[in-house]
Structures are given as structure tokens and as C-alpha cells.
Protein backbone atom coordinates (compact mmCIF):
# COMPACT_ATOMS: atom_id res chain seq x y z
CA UNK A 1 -31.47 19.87 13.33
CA UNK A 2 -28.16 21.90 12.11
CA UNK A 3 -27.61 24.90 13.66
CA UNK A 4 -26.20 27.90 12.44
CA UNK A 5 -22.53 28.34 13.39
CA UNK A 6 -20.98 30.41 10.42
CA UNK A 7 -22.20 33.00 8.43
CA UNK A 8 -21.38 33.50 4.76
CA UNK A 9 -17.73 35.35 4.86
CA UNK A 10 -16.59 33.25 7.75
CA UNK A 11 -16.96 29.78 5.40
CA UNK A 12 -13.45 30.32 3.60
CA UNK A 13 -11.54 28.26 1.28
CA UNK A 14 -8.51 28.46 3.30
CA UNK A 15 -7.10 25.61 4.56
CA UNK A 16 -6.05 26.83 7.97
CA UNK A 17 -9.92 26.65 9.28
CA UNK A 18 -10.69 24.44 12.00
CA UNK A 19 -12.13 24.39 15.72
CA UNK A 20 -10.51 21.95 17.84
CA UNK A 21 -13.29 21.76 20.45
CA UNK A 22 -15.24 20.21 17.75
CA UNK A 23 -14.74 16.89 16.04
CA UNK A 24 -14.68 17.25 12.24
CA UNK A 25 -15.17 15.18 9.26
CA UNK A 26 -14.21 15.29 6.27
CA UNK A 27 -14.82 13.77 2.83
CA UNK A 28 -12.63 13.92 -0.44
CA UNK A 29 -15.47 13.68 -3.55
CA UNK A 30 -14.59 12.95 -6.65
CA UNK A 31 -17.05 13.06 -9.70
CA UNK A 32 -17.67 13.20 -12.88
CA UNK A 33 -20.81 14.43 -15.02
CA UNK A 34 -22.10 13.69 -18.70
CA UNK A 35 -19.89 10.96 -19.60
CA UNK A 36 -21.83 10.41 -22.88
CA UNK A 37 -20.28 7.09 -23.30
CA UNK A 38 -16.77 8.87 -24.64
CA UNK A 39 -14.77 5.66 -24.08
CA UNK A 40 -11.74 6.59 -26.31
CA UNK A 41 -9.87 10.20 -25.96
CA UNK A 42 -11.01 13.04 -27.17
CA UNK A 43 -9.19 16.66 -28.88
CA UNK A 44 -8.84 19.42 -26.83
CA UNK A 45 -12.24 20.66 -28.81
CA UNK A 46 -13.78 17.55 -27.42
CA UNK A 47 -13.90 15.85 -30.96
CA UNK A 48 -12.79 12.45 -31.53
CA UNK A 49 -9.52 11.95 -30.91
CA UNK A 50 -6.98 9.83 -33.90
CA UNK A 51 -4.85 7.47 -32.99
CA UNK A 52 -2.05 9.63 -34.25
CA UNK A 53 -3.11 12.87 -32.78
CA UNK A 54 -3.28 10.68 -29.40
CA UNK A 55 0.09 9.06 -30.01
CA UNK A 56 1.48 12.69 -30.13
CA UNK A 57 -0.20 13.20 -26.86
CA UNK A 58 -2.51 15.76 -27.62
CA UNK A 59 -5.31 13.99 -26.63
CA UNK A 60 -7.29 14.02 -23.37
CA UNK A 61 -9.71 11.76 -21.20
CA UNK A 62 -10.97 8.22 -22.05
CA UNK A 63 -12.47 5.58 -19.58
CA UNK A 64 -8.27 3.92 -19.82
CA UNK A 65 -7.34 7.19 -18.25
CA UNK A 66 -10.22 7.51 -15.88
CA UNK A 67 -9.27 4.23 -14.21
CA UNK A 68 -5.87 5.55 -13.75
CA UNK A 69 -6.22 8.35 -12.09
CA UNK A 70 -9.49 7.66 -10.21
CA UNK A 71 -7.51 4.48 -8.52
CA UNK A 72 -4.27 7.05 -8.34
CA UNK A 73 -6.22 9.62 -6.30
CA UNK A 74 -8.26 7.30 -4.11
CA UNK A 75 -5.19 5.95 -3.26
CA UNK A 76 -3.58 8.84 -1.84
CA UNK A 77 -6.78 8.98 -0.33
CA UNK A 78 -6.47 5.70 1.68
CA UNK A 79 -6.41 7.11 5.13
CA UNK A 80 -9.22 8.98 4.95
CA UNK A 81 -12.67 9.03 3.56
CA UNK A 82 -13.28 9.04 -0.58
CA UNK A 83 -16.69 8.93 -2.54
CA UNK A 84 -16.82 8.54 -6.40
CA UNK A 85 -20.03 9.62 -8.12
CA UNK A 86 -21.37 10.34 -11.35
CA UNK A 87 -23.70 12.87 -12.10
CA UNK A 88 -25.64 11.39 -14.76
CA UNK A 89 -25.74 11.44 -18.50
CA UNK A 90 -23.62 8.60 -19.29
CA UNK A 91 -25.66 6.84 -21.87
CA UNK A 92 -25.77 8.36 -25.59
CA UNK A 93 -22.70 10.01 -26.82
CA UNK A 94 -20.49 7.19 -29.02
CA UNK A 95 -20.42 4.60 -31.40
CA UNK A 96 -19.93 2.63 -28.13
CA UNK A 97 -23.09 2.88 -27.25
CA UNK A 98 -25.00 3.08 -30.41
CA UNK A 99 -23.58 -0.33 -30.83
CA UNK A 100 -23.71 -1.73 -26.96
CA UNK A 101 -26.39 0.28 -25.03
CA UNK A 102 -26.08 0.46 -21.58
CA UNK A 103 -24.02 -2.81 -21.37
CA UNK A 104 -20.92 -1.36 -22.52
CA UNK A 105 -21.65 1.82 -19.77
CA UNK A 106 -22.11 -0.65 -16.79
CA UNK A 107 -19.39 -3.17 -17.62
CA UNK A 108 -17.04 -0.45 -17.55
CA UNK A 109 -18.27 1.17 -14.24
CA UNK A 110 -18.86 -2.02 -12.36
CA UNK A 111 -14.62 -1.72 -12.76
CA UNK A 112 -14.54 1.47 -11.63
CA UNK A 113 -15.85 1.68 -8.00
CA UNK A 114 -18.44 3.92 -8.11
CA UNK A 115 -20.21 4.95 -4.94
CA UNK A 116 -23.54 5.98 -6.41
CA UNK A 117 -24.91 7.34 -9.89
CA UNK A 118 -27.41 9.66 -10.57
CA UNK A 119 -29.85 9.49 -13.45
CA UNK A 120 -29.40 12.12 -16.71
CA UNK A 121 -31.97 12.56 -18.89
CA UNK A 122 -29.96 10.67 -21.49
CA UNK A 123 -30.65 7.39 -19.19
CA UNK A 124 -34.14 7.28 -20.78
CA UNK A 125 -32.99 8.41 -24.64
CA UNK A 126 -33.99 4.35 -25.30
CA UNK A 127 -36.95 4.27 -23.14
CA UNK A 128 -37.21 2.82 -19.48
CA UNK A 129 -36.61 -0.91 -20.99
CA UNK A 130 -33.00 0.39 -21.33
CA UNK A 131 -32.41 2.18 -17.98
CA UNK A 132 -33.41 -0.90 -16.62
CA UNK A 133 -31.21 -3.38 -18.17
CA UNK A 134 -28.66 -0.39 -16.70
CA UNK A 135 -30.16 -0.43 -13.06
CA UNK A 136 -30.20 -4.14 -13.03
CA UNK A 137 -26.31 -4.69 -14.54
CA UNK A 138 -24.98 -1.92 -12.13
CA UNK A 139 -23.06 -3.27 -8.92
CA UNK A 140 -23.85 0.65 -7.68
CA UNK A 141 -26.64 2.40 -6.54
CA UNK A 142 -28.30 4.64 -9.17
CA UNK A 143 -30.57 7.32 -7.46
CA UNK A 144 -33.52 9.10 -9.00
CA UNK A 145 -35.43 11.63 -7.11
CA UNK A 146 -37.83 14.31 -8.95
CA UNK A 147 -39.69 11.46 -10.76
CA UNK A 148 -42.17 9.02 -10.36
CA UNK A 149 -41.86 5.35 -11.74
CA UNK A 150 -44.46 3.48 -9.81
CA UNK A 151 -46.78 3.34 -12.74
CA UNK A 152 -43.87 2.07 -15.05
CA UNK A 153 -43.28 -1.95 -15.18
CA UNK A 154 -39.80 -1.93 -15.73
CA UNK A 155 -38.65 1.06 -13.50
CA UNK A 156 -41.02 0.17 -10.30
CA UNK A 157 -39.24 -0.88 -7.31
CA UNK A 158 -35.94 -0.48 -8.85
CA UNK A 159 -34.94 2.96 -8.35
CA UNK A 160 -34.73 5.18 -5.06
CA UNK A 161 -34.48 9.11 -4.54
CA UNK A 162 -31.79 9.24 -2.12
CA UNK A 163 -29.05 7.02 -0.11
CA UNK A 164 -27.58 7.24 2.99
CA UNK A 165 -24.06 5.33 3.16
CA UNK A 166 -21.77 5.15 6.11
CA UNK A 167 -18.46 6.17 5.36
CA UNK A 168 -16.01 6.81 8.67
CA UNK A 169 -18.55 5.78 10.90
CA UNK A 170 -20.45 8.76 9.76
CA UNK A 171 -24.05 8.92 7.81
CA UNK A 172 -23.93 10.97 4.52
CA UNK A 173 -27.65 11.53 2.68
CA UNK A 174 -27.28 12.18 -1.11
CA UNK A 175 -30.37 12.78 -3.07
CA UNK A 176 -30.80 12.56 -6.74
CA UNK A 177 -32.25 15.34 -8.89
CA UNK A 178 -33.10 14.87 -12.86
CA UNK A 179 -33.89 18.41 -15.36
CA UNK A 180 -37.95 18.54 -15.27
CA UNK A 181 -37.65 18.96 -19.19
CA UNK A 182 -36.75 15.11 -19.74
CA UNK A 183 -39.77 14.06 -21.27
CA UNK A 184 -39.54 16.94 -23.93
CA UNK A 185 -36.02 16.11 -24.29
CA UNK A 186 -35.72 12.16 -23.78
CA UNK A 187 -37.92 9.52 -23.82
CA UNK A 188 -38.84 8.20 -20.10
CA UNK A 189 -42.25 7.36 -21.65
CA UNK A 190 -45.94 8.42 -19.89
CA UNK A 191 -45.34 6.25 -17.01
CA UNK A 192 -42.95 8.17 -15.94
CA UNK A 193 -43.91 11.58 -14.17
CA UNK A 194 -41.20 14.21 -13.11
CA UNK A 195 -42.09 16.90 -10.66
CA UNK A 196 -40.03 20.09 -9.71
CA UNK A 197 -36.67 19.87 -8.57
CA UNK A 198 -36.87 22.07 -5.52
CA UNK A 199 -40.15 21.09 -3.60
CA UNK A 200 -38.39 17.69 -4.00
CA UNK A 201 -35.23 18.35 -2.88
CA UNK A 202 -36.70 20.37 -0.03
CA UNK A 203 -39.08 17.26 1.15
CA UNK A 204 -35.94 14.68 0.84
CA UNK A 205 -33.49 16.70 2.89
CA UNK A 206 -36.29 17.39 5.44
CA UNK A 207 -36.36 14.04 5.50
CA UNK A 208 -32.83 12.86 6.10
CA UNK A 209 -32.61 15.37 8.31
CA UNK A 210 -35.48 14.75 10.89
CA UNK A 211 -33.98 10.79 10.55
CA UNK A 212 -30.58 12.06 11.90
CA UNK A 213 -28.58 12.69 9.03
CA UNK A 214 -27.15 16.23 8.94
CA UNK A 215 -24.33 15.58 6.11
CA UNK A 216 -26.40 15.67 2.45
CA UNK A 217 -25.09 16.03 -0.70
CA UNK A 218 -27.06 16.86 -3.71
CA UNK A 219 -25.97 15.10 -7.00
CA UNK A 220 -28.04 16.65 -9.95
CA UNK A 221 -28.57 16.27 -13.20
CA UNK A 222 -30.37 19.30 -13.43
CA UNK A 223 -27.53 22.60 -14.78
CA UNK A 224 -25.28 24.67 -13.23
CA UNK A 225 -27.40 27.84 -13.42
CA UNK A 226 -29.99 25.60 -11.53
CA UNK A 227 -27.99 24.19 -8.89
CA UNK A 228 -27.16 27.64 -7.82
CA UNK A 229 -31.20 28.33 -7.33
CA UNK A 230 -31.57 25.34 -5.07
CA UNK A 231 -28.34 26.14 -3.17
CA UNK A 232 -29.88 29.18 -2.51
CA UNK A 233 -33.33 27.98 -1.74
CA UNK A 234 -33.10 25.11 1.13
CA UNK A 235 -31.16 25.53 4.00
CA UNK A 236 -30.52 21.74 4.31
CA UNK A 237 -28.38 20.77 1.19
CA UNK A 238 -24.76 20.84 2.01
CA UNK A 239 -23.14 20.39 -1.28
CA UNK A 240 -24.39 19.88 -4.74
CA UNK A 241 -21.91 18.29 -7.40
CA UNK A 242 -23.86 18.79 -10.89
CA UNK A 243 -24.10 17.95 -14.22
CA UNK A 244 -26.37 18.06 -17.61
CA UNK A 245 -25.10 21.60 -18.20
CA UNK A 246 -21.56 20.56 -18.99
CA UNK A 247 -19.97 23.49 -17.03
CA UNK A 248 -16.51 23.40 -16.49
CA UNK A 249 -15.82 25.10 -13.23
CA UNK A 250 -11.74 25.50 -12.51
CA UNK A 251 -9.71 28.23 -10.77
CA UNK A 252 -6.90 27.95 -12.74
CA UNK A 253 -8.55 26.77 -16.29
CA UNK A 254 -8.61 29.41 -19.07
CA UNK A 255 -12.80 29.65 -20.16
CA UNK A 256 -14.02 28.24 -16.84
CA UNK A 257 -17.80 29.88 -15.95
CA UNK A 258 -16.80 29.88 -12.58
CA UNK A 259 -14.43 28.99 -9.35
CA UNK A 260 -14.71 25.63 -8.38
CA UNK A 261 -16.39 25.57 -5.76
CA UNK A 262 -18.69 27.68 -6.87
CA UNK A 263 -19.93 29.16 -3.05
CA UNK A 264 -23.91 30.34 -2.88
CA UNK A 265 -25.11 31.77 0.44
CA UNK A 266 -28.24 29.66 1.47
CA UNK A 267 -31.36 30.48 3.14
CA UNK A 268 -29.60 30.45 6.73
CA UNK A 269 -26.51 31.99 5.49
CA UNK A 270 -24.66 29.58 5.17
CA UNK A 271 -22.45 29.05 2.00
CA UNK A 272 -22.44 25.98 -0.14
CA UNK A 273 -20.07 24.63 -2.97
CA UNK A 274 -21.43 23.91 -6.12
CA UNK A 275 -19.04 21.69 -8.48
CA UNK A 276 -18.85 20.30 -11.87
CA UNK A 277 -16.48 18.98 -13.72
CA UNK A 278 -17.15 19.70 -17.72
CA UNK A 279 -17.75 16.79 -19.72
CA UNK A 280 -17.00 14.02 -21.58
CA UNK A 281 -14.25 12.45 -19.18
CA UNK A 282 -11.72 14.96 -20.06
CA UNK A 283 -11.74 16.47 -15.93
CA UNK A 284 -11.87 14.56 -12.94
CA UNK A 285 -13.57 16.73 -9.59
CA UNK A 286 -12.06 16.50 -6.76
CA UNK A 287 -13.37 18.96 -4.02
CA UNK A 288 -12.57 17.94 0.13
CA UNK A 289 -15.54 19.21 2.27
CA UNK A 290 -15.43 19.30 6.47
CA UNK A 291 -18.17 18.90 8.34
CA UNK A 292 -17.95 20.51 12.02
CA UNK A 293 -19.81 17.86 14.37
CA UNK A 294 -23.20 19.75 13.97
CA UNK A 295 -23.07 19.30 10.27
CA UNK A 296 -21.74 21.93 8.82
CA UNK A 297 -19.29 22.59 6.15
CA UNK A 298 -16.63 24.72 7.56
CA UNK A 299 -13.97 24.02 5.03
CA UNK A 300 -14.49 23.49 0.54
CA UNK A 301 -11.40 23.40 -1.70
CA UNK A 302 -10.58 21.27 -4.42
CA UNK A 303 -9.84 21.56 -8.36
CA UNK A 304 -10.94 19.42 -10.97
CA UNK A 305 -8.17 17.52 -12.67
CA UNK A 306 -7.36 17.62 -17.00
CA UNK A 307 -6.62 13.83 -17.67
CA UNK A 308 -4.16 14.96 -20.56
CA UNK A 309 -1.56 12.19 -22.04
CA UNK A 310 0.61 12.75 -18.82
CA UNK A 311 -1.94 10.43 -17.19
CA UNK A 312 -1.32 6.77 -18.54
CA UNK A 313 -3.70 4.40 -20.27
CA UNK A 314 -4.97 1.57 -17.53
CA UNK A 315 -3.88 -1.12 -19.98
CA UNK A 316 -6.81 -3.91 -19.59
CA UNK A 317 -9.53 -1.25 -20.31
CA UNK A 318 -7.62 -0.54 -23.40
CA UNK A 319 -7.45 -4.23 -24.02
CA UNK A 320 -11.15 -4.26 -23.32
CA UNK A 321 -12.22 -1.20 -25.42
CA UNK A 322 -10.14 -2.49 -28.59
CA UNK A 323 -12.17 -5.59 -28.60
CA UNK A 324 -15.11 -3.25 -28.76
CA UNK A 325 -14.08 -1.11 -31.23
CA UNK A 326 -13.40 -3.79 -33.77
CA UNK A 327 -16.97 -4.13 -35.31
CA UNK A 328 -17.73 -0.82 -34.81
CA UNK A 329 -14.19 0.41 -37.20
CA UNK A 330 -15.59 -2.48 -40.01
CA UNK A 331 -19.08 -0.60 -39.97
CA UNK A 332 -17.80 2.89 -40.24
CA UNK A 333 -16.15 1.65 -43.15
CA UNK A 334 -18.64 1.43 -45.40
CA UNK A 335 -19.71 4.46 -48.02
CA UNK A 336 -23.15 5.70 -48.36
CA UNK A 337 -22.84 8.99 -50.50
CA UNK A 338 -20.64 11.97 -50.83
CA UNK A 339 -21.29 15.58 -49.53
CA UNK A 340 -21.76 18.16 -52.08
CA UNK A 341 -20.92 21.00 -50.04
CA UNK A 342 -19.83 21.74 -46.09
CA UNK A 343 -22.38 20.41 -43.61
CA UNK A 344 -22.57 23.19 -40.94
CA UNK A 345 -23.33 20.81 -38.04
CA UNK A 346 -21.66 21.89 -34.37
CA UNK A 347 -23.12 22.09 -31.63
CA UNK A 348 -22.57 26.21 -31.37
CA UNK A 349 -24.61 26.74 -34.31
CA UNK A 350 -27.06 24.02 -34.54
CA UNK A 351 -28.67 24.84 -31.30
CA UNK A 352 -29.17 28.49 -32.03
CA UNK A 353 -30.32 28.26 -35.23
CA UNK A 354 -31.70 25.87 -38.66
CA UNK A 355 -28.00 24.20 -39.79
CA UNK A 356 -27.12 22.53 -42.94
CA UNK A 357 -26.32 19.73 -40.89
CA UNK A 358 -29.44 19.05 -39.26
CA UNK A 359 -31.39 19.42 -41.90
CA UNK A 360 -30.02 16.60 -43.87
CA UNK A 361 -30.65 14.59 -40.58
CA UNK A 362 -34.44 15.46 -41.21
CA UNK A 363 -34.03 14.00 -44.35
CA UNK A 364 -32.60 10.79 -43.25
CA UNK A 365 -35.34 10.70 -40.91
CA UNK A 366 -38.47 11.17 -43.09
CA UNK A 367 -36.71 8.96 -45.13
CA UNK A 368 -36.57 6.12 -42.40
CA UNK A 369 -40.44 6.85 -41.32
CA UNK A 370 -41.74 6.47 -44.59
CA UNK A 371 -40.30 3.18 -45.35
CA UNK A 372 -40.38 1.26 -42.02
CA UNK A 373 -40.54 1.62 -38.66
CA UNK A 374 -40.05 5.09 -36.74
CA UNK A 375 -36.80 6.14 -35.67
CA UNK A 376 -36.57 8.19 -33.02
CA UNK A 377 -34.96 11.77 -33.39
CA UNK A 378 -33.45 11.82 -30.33
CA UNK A 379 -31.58 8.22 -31.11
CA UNK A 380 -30.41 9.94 -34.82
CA UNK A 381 -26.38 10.79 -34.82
CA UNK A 382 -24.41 11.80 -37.45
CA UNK A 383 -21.15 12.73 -38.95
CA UNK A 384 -19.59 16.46 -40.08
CA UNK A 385 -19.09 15.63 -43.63
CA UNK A 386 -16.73 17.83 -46.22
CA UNK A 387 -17.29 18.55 -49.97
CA UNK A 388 -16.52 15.41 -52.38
CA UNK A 389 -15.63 13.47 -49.93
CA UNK A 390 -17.20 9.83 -48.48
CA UNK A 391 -19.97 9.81 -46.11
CA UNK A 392 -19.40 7.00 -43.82
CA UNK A 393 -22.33 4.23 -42.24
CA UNK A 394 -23.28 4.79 -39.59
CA UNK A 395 -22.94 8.99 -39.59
CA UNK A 396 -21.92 9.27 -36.32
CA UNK A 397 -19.30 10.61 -34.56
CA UNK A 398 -20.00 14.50 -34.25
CA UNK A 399 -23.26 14.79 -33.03
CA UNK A 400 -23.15 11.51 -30.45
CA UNK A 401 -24.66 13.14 -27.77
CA UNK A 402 -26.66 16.32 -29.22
CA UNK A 403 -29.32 15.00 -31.47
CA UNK A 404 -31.98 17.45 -29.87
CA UNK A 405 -31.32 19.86 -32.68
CA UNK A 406 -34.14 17.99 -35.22
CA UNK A 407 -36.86 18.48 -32.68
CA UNK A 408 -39.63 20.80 -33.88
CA UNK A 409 -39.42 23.42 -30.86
CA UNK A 410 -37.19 25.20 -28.93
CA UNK A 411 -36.92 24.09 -25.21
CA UNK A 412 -38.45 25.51 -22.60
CA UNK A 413 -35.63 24.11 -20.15
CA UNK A 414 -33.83 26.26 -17.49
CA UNK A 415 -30.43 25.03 -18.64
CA UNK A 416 -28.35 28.01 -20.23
CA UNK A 417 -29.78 29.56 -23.69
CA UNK A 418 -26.84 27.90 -25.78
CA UNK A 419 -28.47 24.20 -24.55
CA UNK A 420 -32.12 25.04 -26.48
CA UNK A 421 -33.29 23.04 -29.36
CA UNK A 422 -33.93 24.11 -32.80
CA UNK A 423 -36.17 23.54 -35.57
CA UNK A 424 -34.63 21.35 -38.56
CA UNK A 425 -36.55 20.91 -41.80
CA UNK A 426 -36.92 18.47 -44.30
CA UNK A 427 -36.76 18.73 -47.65
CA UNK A 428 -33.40 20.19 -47.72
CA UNK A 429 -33.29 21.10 -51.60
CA UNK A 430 -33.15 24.88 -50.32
CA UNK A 431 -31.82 25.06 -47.34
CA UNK A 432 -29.12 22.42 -47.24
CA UNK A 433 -26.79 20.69 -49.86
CA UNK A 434 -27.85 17.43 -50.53
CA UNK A 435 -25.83 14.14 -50.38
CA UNK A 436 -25.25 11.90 -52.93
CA UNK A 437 -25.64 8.21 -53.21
CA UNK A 438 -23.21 6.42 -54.16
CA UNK A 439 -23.07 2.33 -53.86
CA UNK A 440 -20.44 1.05 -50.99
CA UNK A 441 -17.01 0.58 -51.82
């Protein structure tokens, strides 16, 4: 059992901190969260990035640059103990994956030695079939935790709630956690059965900790604003490195929501970070806890890192992703109409309130439903389109990983107000301007 050496003010982010009667450890995590399958760069409004704009380096992210400066840092990090993990959401978000699935997620990844994965609810936007085919490709664990699969077929068996992994001769728990609102938001199917995040997270670290392990991280899926309740809940979680809420937490970065770590005072006083590292790719976390030898952190600093056009292109994934990209280029060639007026369709507006946008998504999908088989909203992407100008097939490359806006209701998730769902409707003859047809070509 840990005991309670420090209270909340003496847990600094200083680096002077240590007690040389003790032996410490410590562990250099790096992480991303919500990936959403944004292989290629992005603007510094996380929009697709041009090959021009990128050439001009004013682009940022992209798996290229990931593998550069994830193998750069672990490098430097040689000597002493690294973990690389993903906080979930990597599915759904790109052409990429529209076209590939999961395939093109855990071919890259299997490249990119990552220690564990955690499961967004994006994993199960194509059903359990498809998290499987993930779970099965990936040469890295993916954990679970608040849900049940044993009545599912394709999940059973396959997917645990926590790990423990040696790393410098020491034992380090990490649990999963998934948001509870997945089924309204995803589609895990009715085999699958999620249960609340902090009587589960409670049980698990009880867990590790009665088997000896008295180092556990928490890697959620589950929003910033909720990984501050747990932190301040259970007395046994050490660190929690988040996602799903696509928070950008920086000391230094202009708009952050908070300092990174973000330190919450737990049930036993005791303080624990909180990390995550935006979205998309575009940040790499990189936070260095120490453990005292009774398990607890005495030391969190760390910053996440932009991955801006200083950092160089890993050349064989950009080999790798222009092979990809050629079929997808040829299809987003093709004309299906023309736009007879602005399509209001960001992700600012559309989530707050009926947009132009979405609506003509409605369309699109009444359209498919009456004529053959359903298409499911939250699979349905499309593009911002301007006045007179070509629509493109597929229409998909500014809503890739947001398509929650056409569901009937609002949310009742715990993730910040600007992440609820609105109500889209369909026909758009009053609320939306129509598109066009017009044949290809």
C-alpha cells in the first residue's frame, strides 16, 4: 500500500526535488491522443494542409514527422526509461481511413513502437468487426477497461483493462478508460456494455495495487474536464495522460486550457499530473514523472512538443503514404454538383447549433437510405464547399472526424459543452442551399 509522504504544495515542478535516502524512478512518457487518422500535415487551423502551403513550411504534424521526432526523443532518452502511448481515437478522421480502415492505422503504428494503446470511442465508429481486425494487426497492446465484450464474438478474449509492463526492472500498471457515451456516439453494438469510468478505475487500481504494483498510470479516452474528477476521486492513480477532449495543455502555448501538467490534489493529498497533448498529431507529450521507492510521484515536468516544418519528414513513411494517397487523389477528382451558396460547416458552429452544412449531409443521407442500404451517420464526411464552385466525390476532407453533428439529439456526455451534438434536418429547401448536380467531368 502507498503511503502518504507529500502533501499537495510540497509535490513541485521544480527540478531540484529529490531524497537521496530513497531510491527513485523515473519515467519519460510520451503520448499522443485523437490521432484521427491525420496522416499528411495539417494548417495551423488544423485543416488540410497543400502541398504548397507545406512546401512553404507552414504546415504542422503528419505520421512522417511523428516518426521523426518520436525516434529523436526516445533517443535522447536511451539511458533511461521511455514509454510511448496513445490515448485513443485514432480511427476516423481522413480519406486514409475512409479508404483503408484500420489497416492503414496499424501498419503505420506497428513502425512506430508503441508501448500500449487505449481504445477511443472512434475504435468502434465501424462496429466491433473493425476494432478487431485493429486488435488482431497491432504488434501493441490495446487496453480497454470501462466496458464489457464478453458477450461480443469478435471482441471476446481479445481485449484487456489494464497492463502491467516492466520497464527498469520496475512494474508500471496502466489501465484503460473509454467516455461512457460511446454507444450514443459510436457504434460498439449491444454486445458491448460500458459502465462508469470511476467505480472502474477505482476497482482496477485496487487491484494492481493489492498485487504489488504501486506505479499506475491512467490512459483515458474519457476528456480533460473528466480526468480531473477521477484524479480527484481515487487515491491510487498516479498519472492520467488523456484524450477524446482534444485539449491542448502547454505552458508556453498561446490558447492552452491549462499548464501541462495539469496538477489535481487527490483524495490523500497528494497531487497528480494530468496531460494531453491536443490533437491530430500536430503536439507530441512529453512529461518525466519520479516515483520515490514507495510509489509516489515526487517530481512532474514536461511540455508537449509543436511538430512544425523544423522537424523533418521520416522519408519511407512519406514513400509509404504517397503510395496511399494515389487512389484516394484520382477519387477526389471526380465532380458531383456545384454549391449554390456557402456551406456553413465547422466544427464551432455545427455543434452548437442546425448548420447549412449539416443539413445537406441529411440530405445525402435520406437520399442513400431510401435507395439502398443504410449508411451510417456517424461514417458520413464531407467537404466545406464555396458558391459556383465543384463539389468533389467523396465530400470529405472537413468534417473527417466530426460527423456527430447529423444525429437527432444533443449529447448527454460529460465532455466540454462545445463537444455536444446537434440536430440536422433534411429537406434542406429552407434551411440550407441546395447543391446542384452536375454530370462528372
Amino acid at each position: 500500500m502507498k503511503k502518504i509522504l507529500l502533501g499537495a504544495t510540497a509535490l513541485t515542478l521544480c527540478a531540484g526535488f529529490s531524497t537521496a535516502a530513497q531510491a527513485e524512478f523515473t519515467l519519460n512518457i510520451l503520448h499522443i491522443n485523437d490521432f484521427h487518422s491525420r496522416f499528411d500535415p495539417i494548417t495551423g487551423t488544423d485543416s488540410n494542409c497543400d502541398a504548397e502551403t507545406d512546401a512553404a513550411g507552414e504546415c504542422f504534424g503528419g505520421i512522417a514527422r511523428l516518426k521523426t521526432i518520436i525516434d529523436d526523443t526516445r533517443a535522447g532518452y536511451a539511458d533511461g526509461n521511455s514509454l510511448l502511448l496513445s490515448a485513443g481515437d485514432n480511427f476516423q478522421g481522413s480519406l486514409y481511413y475512409t479508404t483503408y480502415k484500420s489497416k492503414v492505422v496499424s501498419d503505420f503504428f506497428n513502425q512506430m513502437g508503441f508501448d500500449v494503446v487505449a481504445t477511443g470511442n472512434h475504435e468502434f465508429d465501424d462496429g466491433p468487426e473493425e476494432f478487431m481486425k485493429f486488435i488482431d494487426a497491432a504488434e501493441f497492446p490495446i487496453i480497454g477497461g470501462n466496458f464489457d465484450v464478453t458477450r461480443d464474438e469478435n471482441l471476446r478474449g481479445k481485449i484487456k483493462g489494464s497492463i502491467v509492463l516492466d520497464i527498469g526492472g520496475e512494474k508500471v500498471g496502466i489501465i484503460g478508460a473509454t467516455t461512457e457515451d460511446t454507444p450514443e456516439i459510436a457504434s460498439p453494438g449491444p454486445n458491448v456494455e460500458f459502465t462508469d469510468v470511476i467505480q472502474y478505475v477505482r476497482g482496477a487500481s485496487e487491484a494492481l495495487d493489492a498485487a504489488g504494483v504501486n506505479k499506475i498510470i491512467l490512459l483515458s479516452h474519457i476528456g480533460y474536464t473528466v480526468d480531473l474528477e477521477v484524479a480527484a476521486a481515487l487515491p491510487l492513480v498516479d498519472v492520467i495522460v488523456g484524450g477524446h477532449s482534444h485539449t491542448l495543455l502547454s505552458n508556453t502555448a498561446e490558447g492552452a486550457a491549462g499548464p501541462y501538467p495539469t496538477m489535481v490534489t487527490n483524495p490523500d493529498g497528494v497531487e497528480v499530473p494530468v496531460v494531453q497533448a491536443n490533437q491530430y498529431g500536430k503536439y507530441l507529450g512529453d512529461i518525466s514523472i519520479t516515483w520515490d521507492d514507495d510509489g509516489v510521484v515526487t517530481k512532474a515536468e514536461g511540455e508537449p512538443f509543436l511538430i512544425d516544418a523544423s522537424v523533418e519528414a521520416n522519408e519511407d513513411f512519406t514513400g509509404q503514404l504517397a503510395e496511399l494517397a494515389a487512389p484516394i487523389e484520382e477519387a477526389m477528382s471526380v465532380v458531383i454538383g456545384t454549391a449554390s451558396d456557402n456551406l456553413e460547416g465547422s466544427r464551432e458552429v455545427c455543434r452548437v447549433k442546425e448548420c447549412s452544412l449539416g443539413n445537406l449531409l441529411a440530405d445525402a443521407i435520406l437520399d442513400r437510405v431510401r435507395t439502398k442500404a443504410p449508411t451510417s451517420p456517424s461514417r458520413t464526411v464531407a467537404a466545406f464547399a464555396r458558391p459556383s464552385t465543384p463539389v468533389k466525390s467523396p465530400l470529405a476532407k472537413s468534417l473527417p472526424c466530426c460527423p456527430s453533428p447529423i444525429r437527432s439529439r444533443p449529447s448527454t456526455s460529460r465532455v466540454p459543452t462545445s463537444s455536444k451534438r446537434w440536430k440536422m434536418v433534411s429537406p434542406t429547401s429552407k434551411t440550407a442551399p441546395a447543391a446542384s448536380p452536375r454530370s462528372p467531368g
